[in-house]
Protein backbone atom coordinates (compact mmCIF):
# COMPACT_ATOMS: atom_id res chain seq x y z
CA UNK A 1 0.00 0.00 0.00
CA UNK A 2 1.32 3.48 -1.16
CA UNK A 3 2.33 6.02 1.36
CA UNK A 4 0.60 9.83 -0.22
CA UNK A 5 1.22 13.24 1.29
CA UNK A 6 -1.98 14.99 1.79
CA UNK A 7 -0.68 18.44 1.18
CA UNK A 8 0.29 16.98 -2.40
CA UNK A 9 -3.12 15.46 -3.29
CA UNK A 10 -5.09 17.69 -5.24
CA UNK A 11 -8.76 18.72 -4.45
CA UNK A 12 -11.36 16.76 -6.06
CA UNK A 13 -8.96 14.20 -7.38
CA UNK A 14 -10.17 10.23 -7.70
CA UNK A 15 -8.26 7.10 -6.79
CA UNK A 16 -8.63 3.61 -8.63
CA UNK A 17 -8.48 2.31 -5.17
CA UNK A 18 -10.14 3.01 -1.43
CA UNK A 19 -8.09 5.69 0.15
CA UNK A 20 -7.71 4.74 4.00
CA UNK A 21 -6.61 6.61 6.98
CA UNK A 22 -3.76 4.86 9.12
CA UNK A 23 -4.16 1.87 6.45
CA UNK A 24 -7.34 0.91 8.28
CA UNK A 25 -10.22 3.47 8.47
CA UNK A 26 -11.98 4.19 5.07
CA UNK A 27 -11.68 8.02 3.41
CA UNK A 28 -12.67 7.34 0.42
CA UNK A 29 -13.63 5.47 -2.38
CA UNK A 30 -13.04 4.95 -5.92
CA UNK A 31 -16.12 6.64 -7.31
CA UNK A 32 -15.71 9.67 -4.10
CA UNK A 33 -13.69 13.01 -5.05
CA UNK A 34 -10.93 13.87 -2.43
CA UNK A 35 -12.30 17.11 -1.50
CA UNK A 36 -10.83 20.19 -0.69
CA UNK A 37 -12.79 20.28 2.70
CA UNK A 38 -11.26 16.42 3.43
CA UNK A 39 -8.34 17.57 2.89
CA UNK A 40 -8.75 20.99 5.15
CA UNK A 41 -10.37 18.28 8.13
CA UNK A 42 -7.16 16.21 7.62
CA UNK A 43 -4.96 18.98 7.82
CA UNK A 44 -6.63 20.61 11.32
CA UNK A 45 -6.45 16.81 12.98
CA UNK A 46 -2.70 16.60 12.00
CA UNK A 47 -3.09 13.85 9.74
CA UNK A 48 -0.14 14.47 7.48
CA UNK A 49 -0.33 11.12 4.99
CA UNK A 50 -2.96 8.77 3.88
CA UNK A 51 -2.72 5.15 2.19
CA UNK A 52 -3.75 3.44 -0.98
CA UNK A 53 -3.21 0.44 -3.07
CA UNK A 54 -4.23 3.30 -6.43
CA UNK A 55 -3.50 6.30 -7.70
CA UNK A 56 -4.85 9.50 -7.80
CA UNK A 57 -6.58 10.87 -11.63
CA UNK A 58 -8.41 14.21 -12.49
CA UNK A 59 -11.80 12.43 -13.32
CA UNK A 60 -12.60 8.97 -12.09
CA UNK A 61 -10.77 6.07 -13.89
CA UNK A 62 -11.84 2.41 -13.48
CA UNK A 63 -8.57 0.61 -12.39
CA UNK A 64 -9.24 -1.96 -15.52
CA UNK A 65 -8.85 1.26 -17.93
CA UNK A 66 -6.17 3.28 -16.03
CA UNK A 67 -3.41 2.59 -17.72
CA UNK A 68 -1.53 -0.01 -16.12
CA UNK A 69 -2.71 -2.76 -17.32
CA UNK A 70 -0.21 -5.79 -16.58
CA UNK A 71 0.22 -4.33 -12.88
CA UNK A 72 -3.35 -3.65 -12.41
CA UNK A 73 -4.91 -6.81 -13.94
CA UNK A 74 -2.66 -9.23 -11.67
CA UNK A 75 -3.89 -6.75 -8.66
CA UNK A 76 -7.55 -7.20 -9.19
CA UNK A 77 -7.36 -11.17 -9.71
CA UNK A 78 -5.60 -11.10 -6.25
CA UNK A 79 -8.32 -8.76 -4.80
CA UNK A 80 -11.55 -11.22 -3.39
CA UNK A 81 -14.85 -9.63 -3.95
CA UNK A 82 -16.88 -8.99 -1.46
CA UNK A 83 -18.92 -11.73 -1.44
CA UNK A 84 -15.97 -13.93 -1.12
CA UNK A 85 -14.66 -12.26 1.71
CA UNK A 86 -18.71 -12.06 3.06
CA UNK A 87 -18.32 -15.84 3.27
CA UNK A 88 -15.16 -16.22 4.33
CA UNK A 89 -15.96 -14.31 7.57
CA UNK A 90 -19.09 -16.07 8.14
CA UNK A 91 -17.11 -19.38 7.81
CA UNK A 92 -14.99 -18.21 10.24
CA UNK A 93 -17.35 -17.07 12.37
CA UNK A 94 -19.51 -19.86 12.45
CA UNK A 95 -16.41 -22.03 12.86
CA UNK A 96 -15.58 -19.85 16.13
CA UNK A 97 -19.04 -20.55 17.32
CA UNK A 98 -18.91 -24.06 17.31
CA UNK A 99 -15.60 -23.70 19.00
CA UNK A 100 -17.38 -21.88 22.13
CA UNK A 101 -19.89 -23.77 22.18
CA UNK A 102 -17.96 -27.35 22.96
CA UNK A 103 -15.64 -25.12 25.33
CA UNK A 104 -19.03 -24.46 27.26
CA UNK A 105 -20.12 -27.68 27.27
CA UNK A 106 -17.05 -28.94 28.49
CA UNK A 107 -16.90 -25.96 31.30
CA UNK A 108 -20.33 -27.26 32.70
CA UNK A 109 -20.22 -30.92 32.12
CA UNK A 110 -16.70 -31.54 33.01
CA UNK A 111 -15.23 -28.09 34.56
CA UNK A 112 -12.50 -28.24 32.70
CA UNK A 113 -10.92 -25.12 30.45
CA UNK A 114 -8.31 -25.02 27.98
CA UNK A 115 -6.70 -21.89 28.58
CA UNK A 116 -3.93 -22.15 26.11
CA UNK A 117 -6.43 -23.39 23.61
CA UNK A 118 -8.84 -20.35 24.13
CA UNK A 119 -5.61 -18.01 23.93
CA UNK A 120 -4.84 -19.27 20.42
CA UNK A 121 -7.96 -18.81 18.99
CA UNK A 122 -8.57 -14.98 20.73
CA UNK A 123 -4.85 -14.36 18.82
CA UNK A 124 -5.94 -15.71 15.82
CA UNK A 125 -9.93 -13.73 16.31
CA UNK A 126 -7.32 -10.55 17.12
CA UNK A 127 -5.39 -10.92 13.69
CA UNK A 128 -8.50 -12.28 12.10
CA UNK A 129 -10.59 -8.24 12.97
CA UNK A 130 -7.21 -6.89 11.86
CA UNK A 131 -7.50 -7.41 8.53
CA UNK A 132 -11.19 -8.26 7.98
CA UNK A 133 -13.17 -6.05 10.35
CA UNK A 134 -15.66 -4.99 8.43
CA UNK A 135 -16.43 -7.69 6.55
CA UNK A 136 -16.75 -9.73 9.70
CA UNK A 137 -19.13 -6.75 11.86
CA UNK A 138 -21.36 -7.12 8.39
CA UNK A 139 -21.50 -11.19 9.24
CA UNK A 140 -22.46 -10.74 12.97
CA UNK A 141 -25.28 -8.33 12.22
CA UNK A 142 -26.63 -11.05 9.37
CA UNK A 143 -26.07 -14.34 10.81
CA UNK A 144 -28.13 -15.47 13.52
CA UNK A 145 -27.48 -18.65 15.27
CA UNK A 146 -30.40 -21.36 15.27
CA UNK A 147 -33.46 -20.55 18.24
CA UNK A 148 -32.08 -23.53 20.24
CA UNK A 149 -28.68 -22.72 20.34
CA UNK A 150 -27.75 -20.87 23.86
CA UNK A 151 -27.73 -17.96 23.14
CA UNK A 152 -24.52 -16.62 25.59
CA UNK A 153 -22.46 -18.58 23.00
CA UNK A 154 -23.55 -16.08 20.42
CA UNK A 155 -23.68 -12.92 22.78
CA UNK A 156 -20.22 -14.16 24.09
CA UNK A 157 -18.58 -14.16 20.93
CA UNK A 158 -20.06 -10.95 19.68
CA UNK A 159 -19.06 -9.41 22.89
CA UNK A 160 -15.65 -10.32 21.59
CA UNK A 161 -15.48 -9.12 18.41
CA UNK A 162 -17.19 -5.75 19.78
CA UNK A 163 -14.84 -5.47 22.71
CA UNK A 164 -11.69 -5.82 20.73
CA UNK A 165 -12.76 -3.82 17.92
CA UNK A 166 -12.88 -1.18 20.86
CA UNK A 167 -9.62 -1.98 22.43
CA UNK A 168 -7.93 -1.43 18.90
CA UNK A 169 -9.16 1.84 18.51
CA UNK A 170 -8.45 2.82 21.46
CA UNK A 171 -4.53 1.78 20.91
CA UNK A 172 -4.22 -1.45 23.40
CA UNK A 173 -0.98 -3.57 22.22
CA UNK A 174 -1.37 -6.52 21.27
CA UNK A 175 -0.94 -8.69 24.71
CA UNK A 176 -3.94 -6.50 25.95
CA UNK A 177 -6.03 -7.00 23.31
CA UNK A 178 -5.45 -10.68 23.79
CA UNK A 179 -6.48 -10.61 27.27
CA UNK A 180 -9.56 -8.06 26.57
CA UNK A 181 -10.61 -10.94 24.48
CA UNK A 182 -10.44 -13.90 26.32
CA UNK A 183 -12.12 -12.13 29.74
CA UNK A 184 -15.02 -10.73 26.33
CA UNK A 185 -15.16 -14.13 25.62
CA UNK A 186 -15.25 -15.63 29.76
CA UNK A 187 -17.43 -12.93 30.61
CA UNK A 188 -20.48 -14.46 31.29
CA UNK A 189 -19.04 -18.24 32.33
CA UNK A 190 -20.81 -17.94 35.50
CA UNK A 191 -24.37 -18.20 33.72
CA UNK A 192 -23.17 -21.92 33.53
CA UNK A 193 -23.46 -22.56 36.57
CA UNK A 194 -27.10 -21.95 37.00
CA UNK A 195 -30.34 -23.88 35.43
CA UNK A 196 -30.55 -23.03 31.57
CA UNK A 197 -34.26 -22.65 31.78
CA UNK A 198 -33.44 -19.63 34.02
CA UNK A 199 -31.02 -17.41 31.56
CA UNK A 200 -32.92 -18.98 28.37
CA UNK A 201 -36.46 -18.17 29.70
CA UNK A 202 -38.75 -16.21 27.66
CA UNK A 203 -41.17 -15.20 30.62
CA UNK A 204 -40.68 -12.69 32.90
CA UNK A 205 -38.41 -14.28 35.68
CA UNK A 206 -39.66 -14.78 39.38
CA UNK A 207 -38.02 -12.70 42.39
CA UNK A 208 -36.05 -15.83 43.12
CA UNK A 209 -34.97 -16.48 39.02
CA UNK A 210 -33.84 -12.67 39.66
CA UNK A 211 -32.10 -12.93 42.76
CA UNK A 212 -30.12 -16.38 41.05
CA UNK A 213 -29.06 -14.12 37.49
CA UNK A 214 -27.56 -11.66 39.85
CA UNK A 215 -24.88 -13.75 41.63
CA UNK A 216 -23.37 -15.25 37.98
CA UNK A 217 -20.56 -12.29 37.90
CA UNK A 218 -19.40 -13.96 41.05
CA UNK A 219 -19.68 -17.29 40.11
CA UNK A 220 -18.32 -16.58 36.92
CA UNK A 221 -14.85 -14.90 39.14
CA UNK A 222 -15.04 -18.01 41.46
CA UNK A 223 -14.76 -20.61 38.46
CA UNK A 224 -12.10 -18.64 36.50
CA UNK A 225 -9.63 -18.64 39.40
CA UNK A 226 -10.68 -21.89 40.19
CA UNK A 227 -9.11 -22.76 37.02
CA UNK A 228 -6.17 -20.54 37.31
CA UNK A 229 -6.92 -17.86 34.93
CA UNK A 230 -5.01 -14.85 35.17
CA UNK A 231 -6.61 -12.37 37.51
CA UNK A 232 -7.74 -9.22 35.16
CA UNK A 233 -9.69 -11.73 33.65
CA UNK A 234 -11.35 -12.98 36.79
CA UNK A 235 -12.05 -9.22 37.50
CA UNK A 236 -13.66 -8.83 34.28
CA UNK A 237 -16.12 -11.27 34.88
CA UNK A 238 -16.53 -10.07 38.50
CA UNK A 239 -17.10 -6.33 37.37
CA UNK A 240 -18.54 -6.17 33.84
CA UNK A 241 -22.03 -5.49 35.31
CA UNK A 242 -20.39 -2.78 37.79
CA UNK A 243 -21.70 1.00 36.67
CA UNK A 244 -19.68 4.26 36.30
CA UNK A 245 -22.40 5.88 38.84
CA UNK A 246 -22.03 2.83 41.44
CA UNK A 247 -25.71 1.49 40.05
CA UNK A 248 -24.33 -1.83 39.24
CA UNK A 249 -23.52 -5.12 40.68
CA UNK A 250 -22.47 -7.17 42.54
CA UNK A 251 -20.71 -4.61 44.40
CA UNK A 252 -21.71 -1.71 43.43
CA UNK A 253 -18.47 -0.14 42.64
CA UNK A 254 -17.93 3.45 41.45
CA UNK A 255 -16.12 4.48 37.95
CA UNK A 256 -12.72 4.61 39.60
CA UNK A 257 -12.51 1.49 40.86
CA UNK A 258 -13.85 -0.64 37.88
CA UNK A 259 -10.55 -1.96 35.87
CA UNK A 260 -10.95 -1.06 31.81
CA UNK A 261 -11.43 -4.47 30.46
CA UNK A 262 -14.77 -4.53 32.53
CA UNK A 263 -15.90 -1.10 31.04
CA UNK A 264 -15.16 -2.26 27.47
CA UNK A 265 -16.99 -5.52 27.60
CA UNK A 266 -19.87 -3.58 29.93
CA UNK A 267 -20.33 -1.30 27.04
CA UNK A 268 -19.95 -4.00 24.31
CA UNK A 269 -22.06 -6.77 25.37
CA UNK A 270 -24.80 -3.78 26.46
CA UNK A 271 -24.73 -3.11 22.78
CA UNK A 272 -24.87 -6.71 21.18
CA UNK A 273 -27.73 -6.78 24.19
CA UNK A 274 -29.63 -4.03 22.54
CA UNK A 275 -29.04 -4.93 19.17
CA UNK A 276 -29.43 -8.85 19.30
CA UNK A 277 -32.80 -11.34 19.66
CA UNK A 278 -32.76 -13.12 22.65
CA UNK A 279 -34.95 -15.23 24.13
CA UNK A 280 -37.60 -12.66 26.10
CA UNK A 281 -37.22 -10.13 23.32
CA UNK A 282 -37.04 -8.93 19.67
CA UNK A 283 -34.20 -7.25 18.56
CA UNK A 284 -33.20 -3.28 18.06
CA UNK A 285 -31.50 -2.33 15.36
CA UNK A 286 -27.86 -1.22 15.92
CA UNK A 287 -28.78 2.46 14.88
CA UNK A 288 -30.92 2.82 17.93
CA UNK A 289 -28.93 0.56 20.11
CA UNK A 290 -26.28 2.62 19.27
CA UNK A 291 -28.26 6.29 20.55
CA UNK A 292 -29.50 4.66 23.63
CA UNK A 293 -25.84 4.13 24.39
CA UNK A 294 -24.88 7.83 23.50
CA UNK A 295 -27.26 9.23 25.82
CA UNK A 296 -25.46 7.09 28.43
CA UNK A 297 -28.87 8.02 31.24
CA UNK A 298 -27.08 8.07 34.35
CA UNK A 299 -23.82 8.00 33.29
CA UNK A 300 -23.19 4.31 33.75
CA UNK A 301 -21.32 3.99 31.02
CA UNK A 302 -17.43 5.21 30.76
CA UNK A 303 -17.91 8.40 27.77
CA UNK A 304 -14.08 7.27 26.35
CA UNK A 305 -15.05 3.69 26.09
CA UNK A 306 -18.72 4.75 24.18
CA UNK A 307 -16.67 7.30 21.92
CA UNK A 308 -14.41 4.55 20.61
CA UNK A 309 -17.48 2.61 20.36
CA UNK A 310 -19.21 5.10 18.00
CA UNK A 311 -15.83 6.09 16.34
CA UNK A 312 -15.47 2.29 15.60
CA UNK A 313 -18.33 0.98 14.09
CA UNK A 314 -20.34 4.59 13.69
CA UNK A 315 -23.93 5.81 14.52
CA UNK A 316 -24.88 3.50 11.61
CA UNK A 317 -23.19 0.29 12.80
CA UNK A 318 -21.37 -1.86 9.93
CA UNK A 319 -23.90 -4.48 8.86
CA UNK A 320 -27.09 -2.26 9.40
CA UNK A 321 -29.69 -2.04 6.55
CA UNK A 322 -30.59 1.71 5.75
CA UNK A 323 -32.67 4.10 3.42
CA UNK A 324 -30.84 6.60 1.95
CA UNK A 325 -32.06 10.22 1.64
CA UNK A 326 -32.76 9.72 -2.47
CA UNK A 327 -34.94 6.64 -1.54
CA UNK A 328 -32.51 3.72 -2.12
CA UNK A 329 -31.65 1.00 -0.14
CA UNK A 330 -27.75 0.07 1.27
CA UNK A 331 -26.05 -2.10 3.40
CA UNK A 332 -23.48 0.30 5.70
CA UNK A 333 -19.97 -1.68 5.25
CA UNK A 334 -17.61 0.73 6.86
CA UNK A 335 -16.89 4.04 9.09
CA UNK A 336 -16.59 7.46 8.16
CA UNK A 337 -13.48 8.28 11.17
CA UNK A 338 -13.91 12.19 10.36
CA UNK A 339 -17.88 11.65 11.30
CA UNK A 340 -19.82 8.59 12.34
CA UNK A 341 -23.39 9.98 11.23
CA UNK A 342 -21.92 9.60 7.63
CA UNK A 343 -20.73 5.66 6.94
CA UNK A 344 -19.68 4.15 3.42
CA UNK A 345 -22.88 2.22 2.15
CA UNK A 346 -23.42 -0.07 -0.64
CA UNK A 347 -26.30 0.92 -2.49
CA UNK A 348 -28.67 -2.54 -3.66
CA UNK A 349 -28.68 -3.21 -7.26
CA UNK A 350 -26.80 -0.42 -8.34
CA UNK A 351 -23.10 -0.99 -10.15
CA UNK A 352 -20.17 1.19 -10.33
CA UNK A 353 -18.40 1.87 -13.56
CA UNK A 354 -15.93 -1.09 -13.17
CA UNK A 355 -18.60 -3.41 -12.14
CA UNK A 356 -18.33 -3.67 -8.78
CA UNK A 357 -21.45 -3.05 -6.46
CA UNK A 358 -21.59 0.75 -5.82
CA UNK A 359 -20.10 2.31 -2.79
CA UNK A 360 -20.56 5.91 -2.02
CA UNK A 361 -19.63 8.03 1.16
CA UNK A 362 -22.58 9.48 2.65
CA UNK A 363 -22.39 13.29 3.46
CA UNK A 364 -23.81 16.22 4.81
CA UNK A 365 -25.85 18.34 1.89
CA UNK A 366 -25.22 15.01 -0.24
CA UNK A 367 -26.52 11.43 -0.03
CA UNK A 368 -27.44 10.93 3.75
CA UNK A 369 -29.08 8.11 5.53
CA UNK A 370 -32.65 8.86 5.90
CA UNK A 371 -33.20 6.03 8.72
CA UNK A 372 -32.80 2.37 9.47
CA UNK A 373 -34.85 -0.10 7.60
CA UNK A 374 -36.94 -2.92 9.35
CA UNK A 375 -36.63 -6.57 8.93
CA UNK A 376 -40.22 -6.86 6.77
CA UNK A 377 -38.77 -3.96 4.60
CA UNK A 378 -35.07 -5.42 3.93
CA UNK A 379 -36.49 -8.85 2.08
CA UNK A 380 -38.63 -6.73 -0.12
């Protein structure tokens, strides 16, 4: 990927190519202009270079027709479309499901844990969001596990992915992430050890179903040291339902004392609560899981931890199903970093010039996303 000085790119230019910020965060795309006021935003935020695999042209040039053909031909053939790289992250996925799913089984039926085991697979899931975030925060959003499946295997693993997407943006290394991940993943291991009819129900719960849901953070801390799991693991079990405003449980801690794994996965499996079916309740789309987060009532919620949250995936989560201000429908399949009300969609049934399904930056006085589109509207 090509290194370009932004004081040297000229105003309303095109590349052949996506144009990313810190080769991960999405500027623009092929059939976007560079604009002079990008350029102005990247300047007053001290961004000084940006990265892409193309080259900037005058008008917008296809990268079949722009001029390099022997180069560019061999690049495209090594590029996978989208729907490739779609199913490769839901194989993946599904794949990483199954995986939790027999470590749970084993955790109840036996009470045994692999800990090296679940340490390899949270470095590979770490690598894995590295290079195909998006494509993997689209999969989440559109595959849902079968009704009978548990669903903490699901939330568990979404939790995960949501957690360390968080953690990367807010610039843990590597051996943090790794740990964020695995206590994301071991957050909710105490559930185990109560009936499933309890945390699967889809009734209202009895004072004494209540009263049982409320001790799993400490079961969940008692089982992980039981089997020797580092300790700021254990503690993110123990706290992840703690509250900035000292609202939460089990003991009621206030902001300062609740470690920062804990407020990462409190505010990542909150939103993949809001956002997800489970089995008392329909799910909310991530747009409005995502503003009932922002307005963070009470304050229970660290503001750093639901910035990155918002910088990360956007207002318009990754995945989410929209209607555009021009009455067309998209898919939202990556950030805007310079403002999270205005995501990259793809719009449905519409091509760009080189064929590919057409992506367009949405923007103030422009294209903009009109609102979230519901389930019955989406298969239409």
């Amino acid at each position: 990927m090509k290194s370009y000085l932004v004081k040297e790119i000229k105003p309303d230019s095109f590349f052949s190519k996506i144009v990313y910020l810190d080769k991960k965060y999405v500027l623009t795309t092929p059939e976007v202009p560079f604009s002079d006021e990008l350029i102005s935003s990247l300047a007053k935020w001290s961004f000084n270079s940006v990265f892409s695999e193309g080259d900037p042209h005058k008008e917008y040039v296809s990268t079949e027709s722009s001029g390099k053909s022997n180069n560019v031909s061999q690049t495209v053939l090594s590029q996978q479309p989208d729907n490739e790289k779609l199913e490769k992250a839901k194989t993946y996925y599904v794949s990483f499901l199954q995986f939790v799913e027999n470590l749970f089984i084993k955790a109840t039926i036996s009470d045994e844990l692999d800990y090296k085991n679940v340490t390899e697979k949270i470095k590979d899931l770490v690598e894995f969001i590295k290079e195909e975030r998006r494509f993997l925060m689209r999969v989440i959003k559109d595959y849902e596990p079968a009704p009978e499946k548990n669903y903490l295997v699901a939330h568990s693993v979404r939790s995960s992915i949501i957690s360390l997407v968080i953690g990367s943006f807010l610039k843990l290394p590597n051996h943090k992430l790794i740990e964020l991940g695995i206590a994301a993943l071991l957050h909710e291991i105490g559930m185990l050890k109560l009936p499933s009819q309890i945390y699967m129900s889809d009734r209202p719960l009895t004072a004494p179903e209540q009263k049982a849901i409320l001790t799993h953070p400490i079961l969940g801390y008692t089982l992980l040291k039981s089997f020797d799991i580092p300790i700021p693991i254990c503690l993110a079990a123990l706290e992840h339902h703690e509250r900035e405003n000292a609202t939460g449980y089990p003991r009621r801690l206030t902001g300062d004392k609740i470690g920062l794994y804990s407020k990462i996965i409190s505010v990542a499996c909150s939103y993949d609560a809001l956002s997800s079916k489970r089995p008392h309740k329909e799910a909310k789309d991530g747009y409005t899981g995502m503003l009932e987060l922002l307005k963070n009532e009470g304050k229970g919620y660290d503001d750093t931890v639901v910035k990155a949250l918002v910088l990360s995936l956007s207002i318009y989560p990754i995945g989410l199903y929209v209607l555009l201000s021009n009455g067309k429908k998209a898919q939202v399949i990556d950030i805007n970093p310079e403002n999270p009300r205005f995501p990259v969609v793809q719009i449905f049934g519409e091509f760009a010039p080189d064929g590919k399904v057409k992506t367009i930056q949405t923007a103030q006085g422009e294209i903009t996303i009109a609102r979230p589109l519901s389930r019955s509207e989406i298969a239409k």
